[in-house]
Protein backbone atom coordinates (compact mmCIF):
# COMPACT_ATOMS: atom_id res chain seq x y z
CA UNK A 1 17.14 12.63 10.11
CA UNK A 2 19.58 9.66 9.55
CA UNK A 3 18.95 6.29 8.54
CA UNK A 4 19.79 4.77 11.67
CA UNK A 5 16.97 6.68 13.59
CA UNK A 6 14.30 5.68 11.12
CA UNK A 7 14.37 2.24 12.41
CA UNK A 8 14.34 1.90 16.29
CA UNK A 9 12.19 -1.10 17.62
CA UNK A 10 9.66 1.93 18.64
CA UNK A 11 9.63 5.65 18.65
CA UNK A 12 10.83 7.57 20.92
CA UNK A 13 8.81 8.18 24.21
CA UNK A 14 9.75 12.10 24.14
CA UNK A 15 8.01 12.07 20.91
CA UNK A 16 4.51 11.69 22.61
CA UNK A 17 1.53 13.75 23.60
CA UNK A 18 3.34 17.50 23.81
CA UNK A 19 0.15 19.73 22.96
CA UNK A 20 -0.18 17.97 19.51
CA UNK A 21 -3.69 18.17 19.64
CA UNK A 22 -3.00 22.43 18.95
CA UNK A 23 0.08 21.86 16.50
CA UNK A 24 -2.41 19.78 14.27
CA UNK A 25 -4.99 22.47 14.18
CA UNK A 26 -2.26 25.23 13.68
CA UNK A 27 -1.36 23.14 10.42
CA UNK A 28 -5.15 22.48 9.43
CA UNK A 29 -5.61 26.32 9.32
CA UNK A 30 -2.85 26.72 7.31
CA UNK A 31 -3.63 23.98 4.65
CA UNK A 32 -7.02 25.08 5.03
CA UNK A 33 -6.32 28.67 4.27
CA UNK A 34 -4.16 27.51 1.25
CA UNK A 35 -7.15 25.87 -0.39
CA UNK A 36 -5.50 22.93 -0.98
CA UNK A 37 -8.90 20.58 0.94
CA UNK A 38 -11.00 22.01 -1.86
CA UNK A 39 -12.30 18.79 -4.04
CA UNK A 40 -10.83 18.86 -7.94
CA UNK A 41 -13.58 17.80 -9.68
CA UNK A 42 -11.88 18.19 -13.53
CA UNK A 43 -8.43 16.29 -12.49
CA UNK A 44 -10.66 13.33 -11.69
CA UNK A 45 -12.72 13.46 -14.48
CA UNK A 46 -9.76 12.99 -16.82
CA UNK A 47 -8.13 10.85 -14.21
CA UNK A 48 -10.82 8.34 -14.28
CA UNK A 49 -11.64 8.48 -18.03
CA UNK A 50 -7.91 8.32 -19.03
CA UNK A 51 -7.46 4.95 -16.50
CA UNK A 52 -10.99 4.38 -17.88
CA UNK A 53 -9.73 4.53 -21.66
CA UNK A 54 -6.22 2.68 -20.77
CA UNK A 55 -8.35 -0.36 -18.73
CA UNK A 56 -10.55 -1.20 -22.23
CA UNK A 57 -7.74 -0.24 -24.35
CA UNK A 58 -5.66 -3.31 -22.83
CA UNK A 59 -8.40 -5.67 -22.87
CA UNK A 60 -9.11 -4.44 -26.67
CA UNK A 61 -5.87 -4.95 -27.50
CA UNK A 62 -5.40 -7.96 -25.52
CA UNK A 63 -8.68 -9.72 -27.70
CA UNK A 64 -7.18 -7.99 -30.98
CA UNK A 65 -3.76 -9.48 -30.71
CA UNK A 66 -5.57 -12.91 -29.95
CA UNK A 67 -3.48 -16.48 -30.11
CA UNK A 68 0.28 -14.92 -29.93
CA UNK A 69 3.04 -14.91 -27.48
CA UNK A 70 3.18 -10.90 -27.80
CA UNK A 71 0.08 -11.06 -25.35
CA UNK A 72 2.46 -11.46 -22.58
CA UNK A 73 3.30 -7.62 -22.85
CA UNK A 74 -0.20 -6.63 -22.62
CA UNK A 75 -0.25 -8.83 -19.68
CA UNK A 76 2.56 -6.40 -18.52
CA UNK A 77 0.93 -3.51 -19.58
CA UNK A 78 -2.60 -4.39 -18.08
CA UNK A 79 -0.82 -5.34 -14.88
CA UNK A 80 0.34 -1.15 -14.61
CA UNK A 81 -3.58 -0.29 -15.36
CA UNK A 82 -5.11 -2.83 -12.40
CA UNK A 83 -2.26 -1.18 -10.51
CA UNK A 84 -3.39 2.48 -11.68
CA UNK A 85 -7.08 1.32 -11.09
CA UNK A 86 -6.16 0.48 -7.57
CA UNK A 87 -4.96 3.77 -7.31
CA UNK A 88 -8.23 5.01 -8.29
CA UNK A 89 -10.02 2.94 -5.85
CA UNK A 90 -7.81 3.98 -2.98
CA UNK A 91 -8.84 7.92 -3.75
CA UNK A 92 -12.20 7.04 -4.36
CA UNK A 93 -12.10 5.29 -0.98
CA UNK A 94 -10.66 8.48 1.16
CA UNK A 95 -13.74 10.55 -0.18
CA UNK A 96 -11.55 12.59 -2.24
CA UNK A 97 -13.45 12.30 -5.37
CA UNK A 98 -17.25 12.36 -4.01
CA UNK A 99 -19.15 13.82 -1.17
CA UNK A 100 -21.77 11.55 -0.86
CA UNK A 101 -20.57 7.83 1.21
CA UNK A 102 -23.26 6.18 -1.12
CA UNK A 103 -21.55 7.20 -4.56
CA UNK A 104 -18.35 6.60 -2.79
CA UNK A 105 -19.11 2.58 -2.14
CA UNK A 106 -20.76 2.66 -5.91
CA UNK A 107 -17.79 3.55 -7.54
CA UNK A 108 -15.62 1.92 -5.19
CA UNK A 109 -16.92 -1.60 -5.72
CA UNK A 110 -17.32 -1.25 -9.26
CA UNK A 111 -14.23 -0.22 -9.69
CA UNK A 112 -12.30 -2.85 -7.31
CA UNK A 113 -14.71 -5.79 -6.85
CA UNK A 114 -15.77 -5.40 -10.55
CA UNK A 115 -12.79 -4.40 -12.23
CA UNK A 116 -9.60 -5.71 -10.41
CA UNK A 117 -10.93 -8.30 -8.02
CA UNK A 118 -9.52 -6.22 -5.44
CA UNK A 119 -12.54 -6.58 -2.72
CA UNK A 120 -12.99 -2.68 -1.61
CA UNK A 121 -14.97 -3.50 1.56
CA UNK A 122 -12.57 -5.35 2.83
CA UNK A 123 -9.96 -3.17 1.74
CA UNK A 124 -11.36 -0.02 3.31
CA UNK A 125 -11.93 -1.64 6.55
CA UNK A 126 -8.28 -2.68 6.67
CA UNK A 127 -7.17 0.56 5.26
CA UNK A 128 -8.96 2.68 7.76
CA UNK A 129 -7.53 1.24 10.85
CA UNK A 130 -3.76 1.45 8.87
CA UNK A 131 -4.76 5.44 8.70
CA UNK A 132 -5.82 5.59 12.48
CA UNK A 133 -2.58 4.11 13.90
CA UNK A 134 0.38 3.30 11.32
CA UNK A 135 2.82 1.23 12.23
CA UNK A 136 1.22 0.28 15.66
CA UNK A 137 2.02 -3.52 15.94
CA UNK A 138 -0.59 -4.36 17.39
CA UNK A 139 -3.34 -1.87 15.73
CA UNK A 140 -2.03 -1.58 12.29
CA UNK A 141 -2.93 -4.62 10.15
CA UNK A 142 0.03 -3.74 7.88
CA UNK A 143 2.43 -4.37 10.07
CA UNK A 144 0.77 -7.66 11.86
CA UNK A 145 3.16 -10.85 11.27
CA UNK A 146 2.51 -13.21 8.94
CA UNK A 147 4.81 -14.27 6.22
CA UNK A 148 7.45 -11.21 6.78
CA UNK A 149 7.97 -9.45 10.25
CA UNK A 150 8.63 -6.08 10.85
CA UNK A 151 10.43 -6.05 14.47
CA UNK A 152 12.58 -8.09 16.69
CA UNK A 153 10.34 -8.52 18.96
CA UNK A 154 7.88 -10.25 16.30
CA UNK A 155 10.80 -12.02 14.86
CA UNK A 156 11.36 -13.96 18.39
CA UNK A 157 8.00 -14.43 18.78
CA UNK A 158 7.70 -16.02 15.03
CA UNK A 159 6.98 -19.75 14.10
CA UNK A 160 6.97 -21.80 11.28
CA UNK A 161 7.19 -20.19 7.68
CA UNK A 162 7.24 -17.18 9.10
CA UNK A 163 10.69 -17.59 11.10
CA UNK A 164 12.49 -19.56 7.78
CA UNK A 165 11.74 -16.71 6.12
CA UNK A 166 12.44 -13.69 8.34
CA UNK A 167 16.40 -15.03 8.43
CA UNK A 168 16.43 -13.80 5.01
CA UNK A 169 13.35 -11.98 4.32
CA UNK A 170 15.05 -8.93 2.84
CA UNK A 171 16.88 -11.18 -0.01
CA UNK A 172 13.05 -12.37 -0.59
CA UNK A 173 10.88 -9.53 -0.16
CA UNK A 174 10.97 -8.51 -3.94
CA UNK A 175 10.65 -12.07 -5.27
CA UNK A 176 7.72 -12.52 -2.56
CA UNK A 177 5.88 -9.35 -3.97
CA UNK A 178 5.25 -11.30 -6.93
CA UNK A 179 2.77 -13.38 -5.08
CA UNK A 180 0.81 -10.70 -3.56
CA UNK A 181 -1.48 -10.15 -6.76
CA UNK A 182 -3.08 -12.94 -5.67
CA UNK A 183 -2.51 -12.88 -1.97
CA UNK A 184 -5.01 -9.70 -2.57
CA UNK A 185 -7.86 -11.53 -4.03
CA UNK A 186 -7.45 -14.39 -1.64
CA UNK A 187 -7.92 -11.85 1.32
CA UNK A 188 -10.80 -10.46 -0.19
CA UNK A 189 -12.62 -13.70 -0.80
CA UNK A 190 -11.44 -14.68 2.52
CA UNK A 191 -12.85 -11.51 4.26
CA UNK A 192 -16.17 -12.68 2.96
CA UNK A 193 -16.83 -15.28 6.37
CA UNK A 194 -16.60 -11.82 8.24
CA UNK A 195 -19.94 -10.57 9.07
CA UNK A 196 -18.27 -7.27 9.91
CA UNK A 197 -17.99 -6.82 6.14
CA UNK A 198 -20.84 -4.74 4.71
CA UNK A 199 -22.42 -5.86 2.19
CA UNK A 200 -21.39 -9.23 1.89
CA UNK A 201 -23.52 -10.84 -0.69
CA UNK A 202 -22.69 -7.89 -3.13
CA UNK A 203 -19.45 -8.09 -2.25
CA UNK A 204 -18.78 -11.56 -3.18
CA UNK A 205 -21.02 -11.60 -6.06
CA UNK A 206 -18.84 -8.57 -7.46
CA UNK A 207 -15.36 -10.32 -6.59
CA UNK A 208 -16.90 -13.58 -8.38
CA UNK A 209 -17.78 -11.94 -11.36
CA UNK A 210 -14.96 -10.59 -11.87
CA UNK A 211 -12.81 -13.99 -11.63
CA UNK A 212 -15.55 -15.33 -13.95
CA UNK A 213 -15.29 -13.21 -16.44
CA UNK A 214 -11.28 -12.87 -16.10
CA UNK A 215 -11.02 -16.67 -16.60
CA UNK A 216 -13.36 -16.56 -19.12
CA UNK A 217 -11.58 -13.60 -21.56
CA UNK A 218 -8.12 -15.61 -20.91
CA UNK A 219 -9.57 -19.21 -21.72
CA UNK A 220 -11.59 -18.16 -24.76
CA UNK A 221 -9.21 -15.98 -26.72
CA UNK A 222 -5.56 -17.95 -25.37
CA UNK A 223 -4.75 -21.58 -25.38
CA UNK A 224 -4.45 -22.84 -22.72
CA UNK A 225 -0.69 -22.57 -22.26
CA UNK A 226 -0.25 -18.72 -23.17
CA UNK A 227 -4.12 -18.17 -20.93
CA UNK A 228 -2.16 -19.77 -17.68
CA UNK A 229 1.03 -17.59 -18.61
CA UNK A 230 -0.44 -14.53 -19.18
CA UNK A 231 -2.30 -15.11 -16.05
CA UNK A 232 1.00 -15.24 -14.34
CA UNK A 233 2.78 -12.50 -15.75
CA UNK A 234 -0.14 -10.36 -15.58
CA UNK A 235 -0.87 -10.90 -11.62
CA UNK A 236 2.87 -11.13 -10.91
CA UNK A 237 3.83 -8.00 -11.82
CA UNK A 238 0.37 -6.39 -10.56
CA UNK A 239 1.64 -7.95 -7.03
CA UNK A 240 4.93 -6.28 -7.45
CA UNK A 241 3.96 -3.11 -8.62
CA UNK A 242 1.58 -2.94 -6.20
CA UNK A 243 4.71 -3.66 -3.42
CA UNK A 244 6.59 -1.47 -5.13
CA UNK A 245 3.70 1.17 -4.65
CA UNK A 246 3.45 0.75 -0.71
CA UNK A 247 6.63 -0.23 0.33
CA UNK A 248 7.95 3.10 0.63
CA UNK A 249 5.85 4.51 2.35
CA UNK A 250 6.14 3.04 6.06
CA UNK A 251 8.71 0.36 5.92
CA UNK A 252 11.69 0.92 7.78
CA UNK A 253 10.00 4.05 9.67
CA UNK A 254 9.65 3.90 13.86
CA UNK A 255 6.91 1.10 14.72
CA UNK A 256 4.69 1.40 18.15
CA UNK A 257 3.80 -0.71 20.48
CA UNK A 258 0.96 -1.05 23.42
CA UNK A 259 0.36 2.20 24.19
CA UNK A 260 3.01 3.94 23.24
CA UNK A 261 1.17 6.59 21.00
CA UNK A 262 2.25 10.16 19.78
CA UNK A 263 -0.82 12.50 19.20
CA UNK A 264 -2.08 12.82 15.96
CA UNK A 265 0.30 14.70 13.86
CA UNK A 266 3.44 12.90 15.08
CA UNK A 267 1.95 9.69 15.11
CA UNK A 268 1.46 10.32 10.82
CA UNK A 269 4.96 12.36 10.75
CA UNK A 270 6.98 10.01 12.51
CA UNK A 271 5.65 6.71 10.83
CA UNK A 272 5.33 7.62 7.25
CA UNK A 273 8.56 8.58 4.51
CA UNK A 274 8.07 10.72 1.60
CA UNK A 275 9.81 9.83 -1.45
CA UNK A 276 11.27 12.44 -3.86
CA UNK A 277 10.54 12.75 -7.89
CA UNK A 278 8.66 14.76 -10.36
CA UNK A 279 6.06 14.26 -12.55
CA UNK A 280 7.25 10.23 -13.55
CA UNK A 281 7.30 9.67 -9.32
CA UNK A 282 4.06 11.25 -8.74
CA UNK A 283 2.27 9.43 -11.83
CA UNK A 284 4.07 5.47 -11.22
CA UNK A 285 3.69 6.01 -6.96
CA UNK A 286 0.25 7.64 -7.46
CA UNK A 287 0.69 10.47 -5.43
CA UNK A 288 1.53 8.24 -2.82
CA UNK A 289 5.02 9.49 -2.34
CA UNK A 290 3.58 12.45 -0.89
CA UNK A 291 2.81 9.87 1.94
CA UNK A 292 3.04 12.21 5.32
CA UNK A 293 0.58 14.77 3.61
CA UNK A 294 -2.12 11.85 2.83
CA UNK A 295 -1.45 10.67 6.57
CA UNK A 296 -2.27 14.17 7.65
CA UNK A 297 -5.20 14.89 5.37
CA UNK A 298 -6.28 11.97 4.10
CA UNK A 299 -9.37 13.19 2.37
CA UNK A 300 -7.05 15.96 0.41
CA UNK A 301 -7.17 15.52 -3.37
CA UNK A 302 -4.06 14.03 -4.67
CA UNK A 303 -3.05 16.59 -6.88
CA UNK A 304 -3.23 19.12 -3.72
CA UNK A 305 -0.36 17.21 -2.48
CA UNK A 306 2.66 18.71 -3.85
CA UNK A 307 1.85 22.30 -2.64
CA UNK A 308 1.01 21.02 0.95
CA UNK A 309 3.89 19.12 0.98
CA UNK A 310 6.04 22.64 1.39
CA UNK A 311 3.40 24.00 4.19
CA UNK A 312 3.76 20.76 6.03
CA UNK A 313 7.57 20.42 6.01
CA UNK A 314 8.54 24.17 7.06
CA UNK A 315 5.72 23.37 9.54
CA UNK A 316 7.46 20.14 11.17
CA UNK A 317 10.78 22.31 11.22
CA UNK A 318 9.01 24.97 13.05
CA UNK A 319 7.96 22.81 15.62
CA UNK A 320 10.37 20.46 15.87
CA UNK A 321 9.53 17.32 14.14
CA UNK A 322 11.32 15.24 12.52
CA UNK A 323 9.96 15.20 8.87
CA UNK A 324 11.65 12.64 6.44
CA UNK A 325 12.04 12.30 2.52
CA UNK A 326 14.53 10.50 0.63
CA UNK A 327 14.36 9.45 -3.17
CA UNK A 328 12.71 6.02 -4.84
CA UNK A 329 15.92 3.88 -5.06
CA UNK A 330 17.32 4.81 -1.29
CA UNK A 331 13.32 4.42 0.05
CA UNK A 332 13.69 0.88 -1.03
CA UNK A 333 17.79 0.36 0.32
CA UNK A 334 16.03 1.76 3.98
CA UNK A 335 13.02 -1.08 3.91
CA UNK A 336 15.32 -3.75 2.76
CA UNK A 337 18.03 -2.48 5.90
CA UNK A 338 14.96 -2.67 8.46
CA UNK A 339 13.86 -6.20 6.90
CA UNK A 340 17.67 -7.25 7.59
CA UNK A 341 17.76 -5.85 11.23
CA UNK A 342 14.48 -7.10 12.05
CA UNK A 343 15.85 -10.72 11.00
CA UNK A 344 18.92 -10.62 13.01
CA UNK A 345 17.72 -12.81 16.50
CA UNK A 346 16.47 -15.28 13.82
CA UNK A 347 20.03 -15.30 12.18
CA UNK A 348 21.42 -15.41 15.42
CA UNK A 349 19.52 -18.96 16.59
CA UNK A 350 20.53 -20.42 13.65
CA UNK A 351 23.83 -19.93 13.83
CA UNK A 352 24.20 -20.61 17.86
CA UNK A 353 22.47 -24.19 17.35
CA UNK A 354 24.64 -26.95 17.69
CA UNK A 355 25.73 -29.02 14.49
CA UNK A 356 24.36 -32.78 14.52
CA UNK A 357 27.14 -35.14 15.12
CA UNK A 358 27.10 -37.53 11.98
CA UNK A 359 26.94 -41.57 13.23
């Protein structure tokens, strides 16, 4: 599949309903039959400890080190281990790692309320309707405008920040990652005025506490110079990493709109981009770079994703979908191009409007 078809305003009418409904089942069997749904109870019991270990380690290290400049690469470092712990939360939230929904909200609060100030509730609710239609502009809250847009058709509709940026917003959308460390915890608190969020009060209290005791740490071991830079290292390059985590895995791929909607398998296949790599890849994206596969089976362990990533892609051929992968580097180069493109009416106003005379 070329470039150029991974980023048409919408995909392709022929691409929908054509007896998906039995091609999805056909592959379910299959993955089924392979195993590869079976929980790994062992991987995430070192998974967890080892993120566990790394999470206190930084924080250990961070009080140890004390009143020094050098604190500003544990700020680096700790911003990889919130990422990695977001990574934990995001697997804890697809019911890979426990049966039971109770232990599931447990862990997952303590782990993002608690430990990142990422709020999970809020998170899974968004996160859940991303799963059910991806890149659906007007179902998918990942692609809904805001700062950046993701079409044409959003980018004539834009106003205010949001059309000054789009002229250039592939130029920015690195440097604008930076922000979105905090951008996270602001939607979280945020979230909390929505009484569709369960569990509100524990919620907020969790979120709180955390910021408490995150300010606290900073202001009682750091001056207050090196506590307001490490917090700014440390949540700038969470935000990025974080961007750096995601963007790969839908941006730049077909968007829907209204009801233009494949059935199930193509509407995950066509949407989502696999990214290439080895061990490094599947450790730094998470096993997120196995991206169609999670779409598919969301609830699959991660480690299961590697082996049902060859099931699923001699599958697609089979059948006649398109099934893409590319590596890291060129997964980036293909969200940036769609960025661009997207931008181009708001390019084009600016440069049709007249100049001001001078008096």
């Amino acid at each position: 599949m070329t470039t150029s078809a991974l980023v048409p305003e919408s995909a392709p009418r022929s691409a929908r309903r054509s007896g998906g409904d039995g091609d999805y089942a056909r592959l379910l069997r299959r993955i089924s039959a392979a195993g590869l749904m079976d929980r790994r109870p062992i991987y995430y019991a070192v998974r967890l400890s080892l993120v566990g270990l790394a999470f206190i380690g930084g924080w250990a290290a961070f009080v140890l080190v004390g009143d020094s400049w050098w604190t500003l690469l544990i700020a680096a470092f700790m911003a990889v281990i919130f990422a990695q712990v977001a990574l934990v939360m995001h697997d804890v939230a697809h019911r890979q790692v426990f049966r039971l929904r109770g232990t599931t909200e447990i862990v997952g609060r303590i782990v993002g309320n608690a430990g990142i100030g990422l709020a999970y509730g809020w998170w899974q609710d968004k996160h859940t309707r991303h799963h059910a239609n991806p890149n659906h502009e007007e179902l998918d809250p990942d692609v809904a405008p805001d700062i950046l847009v993701w079409s044409q058709r959003q980018a004539r509709a834009s106003r205010g920040l949001a059309r000054f940026i789009g002229r250039a917003q592939a130029f920015l959308f690195f440097p604008l990652l930076l922000l979105e460390g905090i951008n996270l915890h602001v939607a979280g608190v945020r979230a909390l005025r929505n009484r569709s969020v369960k569990r509100r009060v524990l919620e907020g209290s969790l979120l709180f506490a955390h910021f408490a005791g995150y300010l606290a740490v900073l202001f009682a071991v750091l001056p207050a110079d090196k506590a307001i830079a490490f917090l700014a290292v440390h949540q700038a390059l969470f935000g990025l990493y974080m961007g750096c985590i995601f963007a790969p895995n839908h941006k730049g791929m077909p968007t829907l709109t209204g009801d233009d909607r494949p059935d199930y398998l193509r509407r995950q296949v066509l949407t989502s981009r696999n990214v290439r790599g080895g061990a490094l890849t599947d450790f730094a994206l998470g096993g997120l770079n196995y991206q169609i596969e999670h779409h598919l089976f969301p609830s699959m362990p991660t480690p299961n994703l590697r082996r049902a990533q060859v099931i699923v892609r001699d599958y697609c051929a089979e059948i006649g979908v398109p099934y893409h992968e590319t590596g890291l580097i060129a997964s980036y180069a293909e969200a940036l191009k769609h960025l661009h493109h997207v931008g181009a009416p708001l390019r084009t106003d600016e440069s049709s409007t007249p100049a001001t005379t001078p008096r």
